[in-house]
Structures are given as C-alpha cells and as structure tokens.
N, C-alpha and C. Protein backbone atom coordinates (compact mmCIF):
# COMPACT_ATOMS: atom_id res chain seq x y z
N UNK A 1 42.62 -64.55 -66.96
CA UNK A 1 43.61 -63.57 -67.32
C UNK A 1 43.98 -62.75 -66.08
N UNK A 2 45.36 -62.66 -66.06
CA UNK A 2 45.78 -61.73 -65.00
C UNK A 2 46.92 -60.56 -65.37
N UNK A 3 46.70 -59.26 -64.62
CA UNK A 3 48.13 -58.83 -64.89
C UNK A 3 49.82 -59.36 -63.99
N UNK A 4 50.58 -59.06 -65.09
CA UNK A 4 51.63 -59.92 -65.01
C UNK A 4 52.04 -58.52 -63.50
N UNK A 5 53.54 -59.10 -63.18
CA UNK A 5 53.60 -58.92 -61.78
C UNK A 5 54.19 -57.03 -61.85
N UNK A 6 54.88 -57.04 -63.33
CA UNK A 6 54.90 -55.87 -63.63
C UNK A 6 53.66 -54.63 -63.89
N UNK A 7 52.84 -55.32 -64.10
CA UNK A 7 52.29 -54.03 -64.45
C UNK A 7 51.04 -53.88 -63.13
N UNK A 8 50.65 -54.66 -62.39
CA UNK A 8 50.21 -54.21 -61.03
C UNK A 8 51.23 -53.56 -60.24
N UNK A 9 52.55 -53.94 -60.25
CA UNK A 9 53.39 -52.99 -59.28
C UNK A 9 53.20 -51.10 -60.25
N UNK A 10 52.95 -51.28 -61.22
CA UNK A 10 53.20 -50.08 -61.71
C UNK A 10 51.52 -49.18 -61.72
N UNK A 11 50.52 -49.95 -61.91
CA UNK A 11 49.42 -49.65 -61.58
C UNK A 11 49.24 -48.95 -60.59
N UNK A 12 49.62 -50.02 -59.24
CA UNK A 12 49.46 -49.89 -57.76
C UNK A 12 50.24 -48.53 -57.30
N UNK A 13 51.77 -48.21 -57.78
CA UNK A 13 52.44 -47.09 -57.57
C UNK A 13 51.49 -46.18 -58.06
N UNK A 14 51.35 -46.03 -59.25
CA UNK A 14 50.68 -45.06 -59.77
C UNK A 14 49.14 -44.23 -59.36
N UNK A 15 48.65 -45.68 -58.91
CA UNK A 15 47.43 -44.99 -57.68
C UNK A 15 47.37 -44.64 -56.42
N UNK A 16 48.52 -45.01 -56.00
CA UNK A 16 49.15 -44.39 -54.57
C UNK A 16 49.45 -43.11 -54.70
N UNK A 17 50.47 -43.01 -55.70
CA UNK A 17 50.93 -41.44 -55.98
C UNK A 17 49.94 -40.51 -56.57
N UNK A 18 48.59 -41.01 -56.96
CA UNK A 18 47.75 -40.23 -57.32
C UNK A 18 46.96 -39.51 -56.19
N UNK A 19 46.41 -40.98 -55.02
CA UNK A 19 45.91 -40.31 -53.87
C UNK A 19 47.04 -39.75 -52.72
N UNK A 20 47.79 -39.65 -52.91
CA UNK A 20 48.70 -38.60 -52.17
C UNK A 20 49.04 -37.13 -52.61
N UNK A 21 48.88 -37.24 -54.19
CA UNK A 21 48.71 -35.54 -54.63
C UNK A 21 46.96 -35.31 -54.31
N UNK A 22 45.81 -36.32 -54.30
CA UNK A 22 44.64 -35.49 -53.74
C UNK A 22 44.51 -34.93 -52.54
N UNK A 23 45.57 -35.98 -51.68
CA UNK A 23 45.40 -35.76 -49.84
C UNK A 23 46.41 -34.51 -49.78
N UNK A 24 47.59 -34.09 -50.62
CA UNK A 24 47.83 -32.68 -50.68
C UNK A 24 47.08 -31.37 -50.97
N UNK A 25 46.67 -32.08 -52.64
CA UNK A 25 45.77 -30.89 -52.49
C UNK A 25 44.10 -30.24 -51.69
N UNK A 26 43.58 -31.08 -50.90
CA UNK A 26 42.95 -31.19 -50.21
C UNK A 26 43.19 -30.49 -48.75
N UNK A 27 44.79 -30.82 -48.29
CA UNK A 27 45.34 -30.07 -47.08
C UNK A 27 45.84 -28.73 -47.65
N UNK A 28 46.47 -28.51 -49.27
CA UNK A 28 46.15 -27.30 -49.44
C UNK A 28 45.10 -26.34 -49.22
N UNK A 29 44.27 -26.92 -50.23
CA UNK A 29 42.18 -26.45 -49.87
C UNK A 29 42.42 -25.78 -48.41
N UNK A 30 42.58 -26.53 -47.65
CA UNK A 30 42.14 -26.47 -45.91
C UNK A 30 43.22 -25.34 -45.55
N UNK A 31 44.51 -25.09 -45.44
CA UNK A 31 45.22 -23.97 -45.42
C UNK A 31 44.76 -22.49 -45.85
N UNK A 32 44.34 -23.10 -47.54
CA UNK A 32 43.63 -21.91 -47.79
C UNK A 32 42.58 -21.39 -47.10
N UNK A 33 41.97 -21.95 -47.07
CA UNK A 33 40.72 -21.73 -46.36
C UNK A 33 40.80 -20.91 -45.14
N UNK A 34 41.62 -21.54 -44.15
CA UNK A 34 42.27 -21.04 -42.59
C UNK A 34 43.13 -19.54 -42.96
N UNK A 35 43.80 -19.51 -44.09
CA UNK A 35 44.39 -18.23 -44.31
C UNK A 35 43.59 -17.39 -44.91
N UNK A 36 42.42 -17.67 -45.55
CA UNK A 36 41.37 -16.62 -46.29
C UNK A 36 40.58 -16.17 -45.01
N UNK A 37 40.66 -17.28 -43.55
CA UNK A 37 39.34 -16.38 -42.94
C UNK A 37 40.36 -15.86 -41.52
N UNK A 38 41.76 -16.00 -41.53
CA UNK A 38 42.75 -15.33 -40.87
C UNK A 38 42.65 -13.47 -41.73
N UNK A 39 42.88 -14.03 -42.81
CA UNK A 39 42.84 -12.36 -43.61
C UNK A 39 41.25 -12.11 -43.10
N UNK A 40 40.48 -12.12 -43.47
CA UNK A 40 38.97 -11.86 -43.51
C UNK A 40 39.09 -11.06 -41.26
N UNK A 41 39.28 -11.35 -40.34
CA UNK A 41 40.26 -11.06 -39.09
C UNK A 41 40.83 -10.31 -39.36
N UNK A 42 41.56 -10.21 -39.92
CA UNK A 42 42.88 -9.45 -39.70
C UNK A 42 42.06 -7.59 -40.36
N UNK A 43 41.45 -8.07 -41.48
CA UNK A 43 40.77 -6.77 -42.19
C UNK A 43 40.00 -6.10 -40.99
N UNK A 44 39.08 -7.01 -40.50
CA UNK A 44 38.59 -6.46 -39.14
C UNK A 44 38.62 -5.68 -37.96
N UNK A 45 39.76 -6.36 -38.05
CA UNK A 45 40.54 -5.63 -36.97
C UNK A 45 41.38 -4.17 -37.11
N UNK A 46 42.00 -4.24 -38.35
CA UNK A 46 42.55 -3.33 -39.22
C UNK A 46 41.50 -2.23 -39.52
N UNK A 47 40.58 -2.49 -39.75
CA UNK A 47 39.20 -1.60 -39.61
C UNK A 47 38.98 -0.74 -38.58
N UNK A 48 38.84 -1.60 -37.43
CA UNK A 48 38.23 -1.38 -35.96
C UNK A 48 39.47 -0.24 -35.25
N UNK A 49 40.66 -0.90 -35.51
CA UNK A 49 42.10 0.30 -35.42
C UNK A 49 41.69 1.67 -36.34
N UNK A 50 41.66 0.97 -37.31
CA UNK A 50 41.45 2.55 -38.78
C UNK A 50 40.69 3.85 -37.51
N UNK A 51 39.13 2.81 -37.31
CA UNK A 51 38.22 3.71 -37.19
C UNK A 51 38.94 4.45 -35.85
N UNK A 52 39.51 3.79 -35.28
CA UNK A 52 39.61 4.36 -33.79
C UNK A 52 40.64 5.62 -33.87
N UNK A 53 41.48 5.26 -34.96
CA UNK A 53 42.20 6.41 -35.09
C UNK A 53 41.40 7.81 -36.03
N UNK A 54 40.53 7.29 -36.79
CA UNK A 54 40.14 8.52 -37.20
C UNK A 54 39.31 9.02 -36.57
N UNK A 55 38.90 8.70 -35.35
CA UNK A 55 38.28 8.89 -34.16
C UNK A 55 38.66 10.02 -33.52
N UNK A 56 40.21 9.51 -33.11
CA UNK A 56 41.11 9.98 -32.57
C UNK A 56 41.65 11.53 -33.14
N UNK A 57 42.48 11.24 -34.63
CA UNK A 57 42.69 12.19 -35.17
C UNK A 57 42.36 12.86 -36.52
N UNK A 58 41.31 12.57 -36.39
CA UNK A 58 40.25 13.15 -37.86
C UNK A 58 39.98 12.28 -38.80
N UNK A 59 39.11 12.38 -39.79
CA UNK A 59 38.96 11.80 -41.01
C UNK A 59 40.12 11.70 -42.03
N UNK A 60 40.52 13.08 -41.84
CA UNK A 60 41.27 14.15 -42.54
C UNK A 60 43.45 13.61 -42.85
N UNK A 61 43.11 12.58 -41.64
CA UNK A 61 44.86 12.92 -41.44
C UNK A 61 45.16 11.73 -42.37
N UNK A 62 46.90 11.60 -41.91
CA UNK A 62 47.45 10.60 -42.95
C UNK A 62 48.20 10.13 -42.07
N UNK A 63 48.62 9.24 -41.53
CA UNK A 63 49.73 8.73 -40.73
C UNK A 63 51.10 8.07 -41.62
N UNK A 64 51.66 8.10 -40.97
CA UNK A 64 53.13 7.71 -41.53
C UNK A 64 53.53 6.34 -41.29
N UNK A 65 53.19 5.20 -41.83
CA UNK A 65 53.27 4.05 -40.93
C UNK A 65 54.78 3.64 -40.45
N UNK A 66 55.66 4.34 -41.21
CA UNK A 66 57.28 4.06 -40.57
C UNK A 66 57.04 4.76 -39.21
N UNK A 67 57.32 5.59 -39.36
CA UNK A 67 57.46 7.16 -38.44
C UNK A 67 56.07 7.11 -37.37
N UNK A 68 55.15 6.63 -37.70
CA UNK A 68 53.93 7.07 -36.84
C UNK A 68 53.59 8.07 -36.88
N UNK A 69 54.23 9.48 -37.47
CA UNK A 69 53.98 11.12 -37.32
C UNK A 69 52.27 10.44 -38.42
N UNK A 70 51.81 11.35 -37.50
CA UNK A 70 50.27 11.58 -37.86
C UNK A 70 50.25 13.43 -38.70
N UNK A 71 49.71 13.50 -39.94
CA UNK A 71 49.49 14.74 -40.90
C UNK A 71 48.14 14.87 -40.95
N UNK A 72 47.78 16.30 -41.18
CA UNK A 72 46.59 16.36 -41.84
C UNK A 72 46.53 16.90 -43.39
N UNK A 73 45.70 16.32 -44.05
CA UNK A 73 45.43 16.23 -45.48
C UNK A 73 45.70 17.45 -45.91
N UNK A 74 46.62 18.13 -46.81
CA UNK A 74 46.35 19.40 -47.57
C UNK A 74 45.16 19.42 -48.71
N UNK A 75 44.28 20.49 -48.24
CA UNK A 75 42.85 20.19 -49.10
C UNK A 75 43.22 21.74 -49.93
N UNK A 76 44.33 21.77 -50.37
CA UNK A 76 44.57 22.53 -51.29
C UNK A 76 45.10 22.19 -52.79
C-alpha cells in the first residue's frame, strides 16, 4: 500500500509549513529573550543615572523629563 501522489504532496506541504512556523517561533523565543535582557540593561543603567542624580540633587527633587528643570518635592 502506498499513498497516492496526492496526498504525500499534501502531507509533505503540510510538514514543511509546520516546521517553518516552529523555526519562527523559536527565532521569536530568541528575540525575546535578547530584548528581555536588553531591558534587564537598560533598567540598570536607568538606575545607576537615577542614583547619580539624586546624588546630585537630592532624594527630594522631581525632574521634568521634557524640560530637564529639576524641582524639589513640596512636603506640604
């Protein structure tokens, strides 16, 4: 017994197009991955700035991130 010529061509497509959505989602996986430990960096760094500015100009202040004008907190 064999399959007829139709239904291996349709088989065969069908398992091709299957391992090409795994080898996507797989290079998705891997993107993610590279962009979760780009963020995971980036927080770091964003940190290491934070601290330096409250270093700089108190615990207390607020900066303006348009403007850059640096405030201090009304603790009223």
């Amino acid at each position: 017994m064999k399959l007829d010529k139709e239904e291996l061509e349709e088989l065969t497509r069908l398992h091709g197009t299957l391992q090409k959505s795994k080898m996507a989602i797989g290079d998705l996986e891997l993107q993610k991955a590279t962009l979760i430990d780009s963020v995971r960096q980036l927080k770091k760094e964003f940190t290491a700035a934070e601290d330096k500015l409250i270093e700089k100009y108190g615990k207390d202040s607020i900066i303006n991130m348009q403007t850059g004008e640096v405030k201090q907190k009304d603790n009223g």
